[in-house]
C-alpha atoms as a PDB file:
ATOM      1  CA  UNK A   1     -11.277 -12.645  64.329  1.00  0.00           C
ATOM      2  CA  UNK A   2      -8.750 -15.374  63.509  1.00  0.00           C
ATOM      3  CA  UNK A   3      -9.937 -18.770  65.181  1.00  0.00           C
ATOM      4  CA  UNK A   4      -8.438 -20.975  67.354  1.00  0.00           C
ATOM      5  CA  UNK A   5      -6.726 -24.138  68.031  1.00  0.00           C
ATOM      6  CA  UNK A   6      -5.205 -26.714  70.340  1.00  0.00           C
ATOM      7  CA  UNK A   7      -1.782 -27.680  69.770  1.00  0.00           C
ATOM      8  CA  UNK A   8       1.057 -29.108  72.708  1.00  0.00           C
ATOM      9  CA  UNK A   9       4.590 -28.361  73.198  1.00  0.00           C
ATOM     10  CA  UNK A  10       6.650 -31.578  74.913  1.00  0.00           C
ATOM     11  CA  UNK A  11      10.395 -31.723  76.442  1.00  0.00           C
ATOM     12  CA  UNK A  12      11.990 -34.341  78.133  1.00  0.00           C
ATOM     13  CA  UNK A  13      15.261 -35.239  80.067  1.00  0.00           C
ATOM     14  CA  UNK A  14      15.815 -38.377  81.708  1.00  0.00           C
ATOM     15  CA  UNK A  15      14.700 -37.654  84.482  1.00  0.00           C
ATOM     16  CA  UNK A  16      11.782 -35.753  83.917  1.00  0.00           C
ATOM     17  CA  UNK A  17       9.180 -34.872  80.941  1.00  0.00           C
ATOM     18  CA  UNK A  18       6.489 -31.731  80.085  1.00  0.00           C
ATOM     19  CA  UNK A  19       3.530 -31.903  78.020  1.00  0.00           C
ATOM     20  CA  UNK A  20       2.150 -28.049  78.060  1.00  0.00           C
ATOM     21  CA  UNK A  21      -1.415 -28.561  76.248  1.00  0.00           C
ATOM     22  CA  UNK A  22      -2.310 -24.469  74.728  1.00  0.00           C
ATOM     23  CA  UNK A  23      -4.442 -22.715  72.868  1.00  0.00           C
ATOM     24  CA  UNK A  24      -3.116 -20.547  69.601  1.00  0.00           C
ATOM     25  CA  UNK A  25      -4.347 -18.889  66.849  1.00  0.00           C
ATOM     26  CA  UNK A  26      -4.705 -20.713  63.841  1.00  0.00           C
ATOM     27  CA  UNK A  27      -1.704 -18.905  61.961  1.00  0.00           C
ATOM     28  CA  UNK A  28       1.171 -19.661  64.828  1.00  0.00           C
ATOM     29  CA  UNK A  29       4.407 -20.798  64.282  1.00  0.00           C
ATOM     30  CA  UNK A  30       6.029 -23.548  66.171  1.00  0.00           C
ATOM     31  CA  UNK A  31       8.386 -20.868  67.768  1.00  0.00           C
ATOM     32  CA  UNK A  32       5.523 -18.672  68.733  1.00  0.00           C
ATOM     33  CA  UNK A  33       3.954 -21.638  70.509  1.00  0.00           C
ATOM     34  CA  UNK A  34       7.104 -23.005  72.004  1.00  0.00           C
ATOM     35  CA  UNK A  35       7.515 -19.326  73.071  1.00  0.00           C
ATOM     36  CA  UNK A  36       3.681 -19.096  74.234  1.00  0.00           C
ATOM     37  CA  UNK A  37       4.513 -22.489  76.483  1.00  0.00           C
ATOM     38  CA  UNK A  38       6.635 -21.369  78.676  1.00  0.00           C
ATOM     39  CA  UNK A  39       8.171 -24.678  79.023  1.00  0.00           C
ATOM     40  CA  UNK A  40      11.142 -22.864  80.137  1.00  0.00           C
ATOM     41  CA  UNK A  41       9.923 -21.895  83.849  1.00  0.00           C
ATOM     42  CA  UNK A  42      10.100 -25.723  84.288  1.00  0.00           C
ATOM     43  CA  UNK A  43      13.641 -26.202  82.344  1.00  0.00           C
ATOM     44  CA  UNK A  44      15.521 -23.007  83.043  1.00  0.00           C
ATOM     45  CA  UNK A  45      18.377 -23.879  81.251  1.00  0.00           C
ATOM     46  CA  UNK A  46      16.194 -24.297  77.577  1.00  0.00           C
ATOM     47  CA  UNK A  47      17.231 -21.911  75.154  1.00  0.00           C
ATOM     48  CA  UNK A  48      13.577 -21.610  73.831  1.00  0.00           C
ATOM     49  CA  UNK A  49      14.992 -19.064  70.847  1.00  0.00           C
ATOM     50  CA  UNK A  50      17.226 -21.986  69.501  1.00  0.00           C
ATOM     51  CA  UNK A  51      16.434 -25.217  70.956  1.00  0.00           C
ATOM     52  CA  UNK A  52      16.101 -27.633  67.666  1.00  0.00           C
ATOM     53  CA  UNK A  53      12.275 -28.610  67.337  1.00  0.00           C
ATOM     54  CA  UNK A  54       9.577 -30.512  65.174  1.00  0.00           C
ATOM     55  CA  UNK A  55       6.062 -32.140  64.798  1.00  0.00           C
ATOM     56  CA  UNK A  56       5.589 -35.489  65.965  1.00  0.00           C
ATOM     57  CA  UNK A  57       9.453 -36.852  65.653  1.00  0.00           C
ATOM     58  CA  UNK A  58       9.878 -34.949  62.265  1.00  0.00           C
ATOM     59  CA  UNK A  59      12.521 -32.447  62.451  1.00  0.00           C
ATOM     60  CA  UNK A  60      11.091 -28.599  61.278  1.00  0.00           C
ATOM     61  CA  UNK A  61      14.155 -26.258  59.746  1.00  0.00           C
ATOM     62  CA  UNK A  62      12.394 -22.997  60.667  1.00  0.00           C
ATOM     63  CA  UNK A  63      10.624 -23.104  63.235  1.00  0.00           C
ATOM     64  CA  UNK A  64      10.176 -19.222  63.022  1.00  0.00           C
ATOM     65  CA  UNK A  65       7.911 -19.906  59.515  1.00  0.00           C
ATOM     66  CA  UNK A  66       6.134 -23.464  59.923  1.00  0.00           C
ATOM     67  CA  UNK A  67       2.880 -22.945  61.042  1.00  0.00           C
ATOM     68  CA  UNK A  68       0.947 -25.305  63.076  1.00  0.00           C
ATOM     69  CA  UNK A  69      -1.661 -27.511  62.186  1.00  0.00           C
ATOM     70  CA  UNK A  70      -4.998 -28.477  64.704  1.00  0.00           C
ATOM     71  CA  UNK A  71      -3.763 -31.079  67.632  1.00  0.00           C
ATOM     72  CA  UNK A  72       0.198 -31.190  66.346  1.00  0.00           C
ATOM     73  CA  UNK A  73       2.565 -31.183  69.333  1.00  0.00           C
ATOM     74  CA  UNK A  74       5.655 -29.480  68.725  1.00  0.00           C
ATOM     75  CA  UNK A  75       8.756 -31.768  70.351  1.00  0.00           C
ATOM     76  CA  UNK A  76      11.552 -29.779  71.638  1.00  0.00           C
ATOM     77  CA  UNK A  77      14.920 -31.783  71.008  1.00  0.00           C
ATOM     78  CA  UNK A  78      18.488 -31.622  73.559  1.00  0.00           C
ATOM     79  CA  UNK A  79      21.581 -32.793  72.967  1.00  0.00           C
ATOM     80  CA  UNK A  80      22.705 -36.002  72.861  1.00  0.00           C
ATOM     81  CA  UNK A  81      25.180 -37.293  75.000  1.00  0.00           C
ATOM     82  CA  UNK A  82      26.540 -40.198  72.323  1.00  0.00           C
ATOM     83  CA  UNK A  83      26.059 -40.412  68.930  1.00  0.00           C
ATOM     84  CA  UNK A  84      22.983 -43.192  68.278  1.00  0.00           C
ATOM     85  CA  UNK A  85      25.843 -45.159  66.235  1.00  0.00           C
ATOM     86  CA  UNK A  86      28.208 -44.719  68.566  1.00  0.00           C
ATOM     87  CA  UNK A  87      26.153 -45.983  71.533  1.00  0.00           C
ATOM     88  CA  UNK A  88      25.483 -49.228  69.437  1.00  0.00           C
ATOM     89  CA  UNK A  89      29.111 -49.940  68.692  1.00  0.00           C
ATOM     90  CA  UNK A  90      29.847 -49.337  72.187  1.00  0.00           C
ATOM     91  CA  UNK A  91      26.755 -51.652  73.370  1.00  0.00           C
ATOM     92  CA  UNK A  92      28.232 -54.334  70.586  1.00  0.00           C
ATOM     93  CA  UNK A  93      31.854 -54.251  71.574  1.00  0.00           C
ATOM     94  CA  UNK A  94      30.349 -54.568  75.598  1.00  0.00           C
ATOM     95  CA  UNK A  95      28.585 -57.921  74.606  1.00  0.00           C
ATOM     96  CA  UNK A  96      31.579 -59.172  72.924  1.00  0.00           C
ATOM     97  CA  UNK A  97      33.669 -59.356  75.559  1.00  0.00           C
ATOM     98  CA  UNK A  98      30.849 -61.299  77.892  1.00  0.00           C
END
């Protein structure tokens, strides 16, 4: 019998943000449990398959072989609208010209 853990997958827009707290086997992956989750009945339009993904803010390259760890919450991550640098220049150039 292979034992069992407690690990979370999180999401978040904007306007609105899911924690889903499970319970996996000690050898899943962090696609199995983002799969597992079903974060997607609550965000249709995630692409749970190939939505980028990692462990507390650290980005995982295949999520199809990384297997969790005891309490680690997988963080699901969307597009950005603006480049981070880009939204600083803009943010620079606006208080500038105040």
């Amino acid at each position: 019998m292979v034992n069992s853990m407690r690990v979370e997958v999180a999401y978040a827009l904007p306007e609105k943000q899911k924690i889903v707290s499970l319970e996996v086997e000690e050898d899943c992956t962090v696609r199995d449990a983002v799969r597992r989750s079903n974060i997607d009945v609550f965000f249709p339009e995630l692409d749970v398959e190939n939505v980028k993904v990692g462990i507390f803010g650290k980005a995982v390259r295949n999520a199809d072989q990384q297997v969790l760890k005891e309490g680690e919450r997988v963080e699901l991550y969307r597009e950005l609208k603006v480049d981070p640098k880009q939204a600083r220049a803009n943010r620079a150039a606006k208080s500038t010209k105040s």
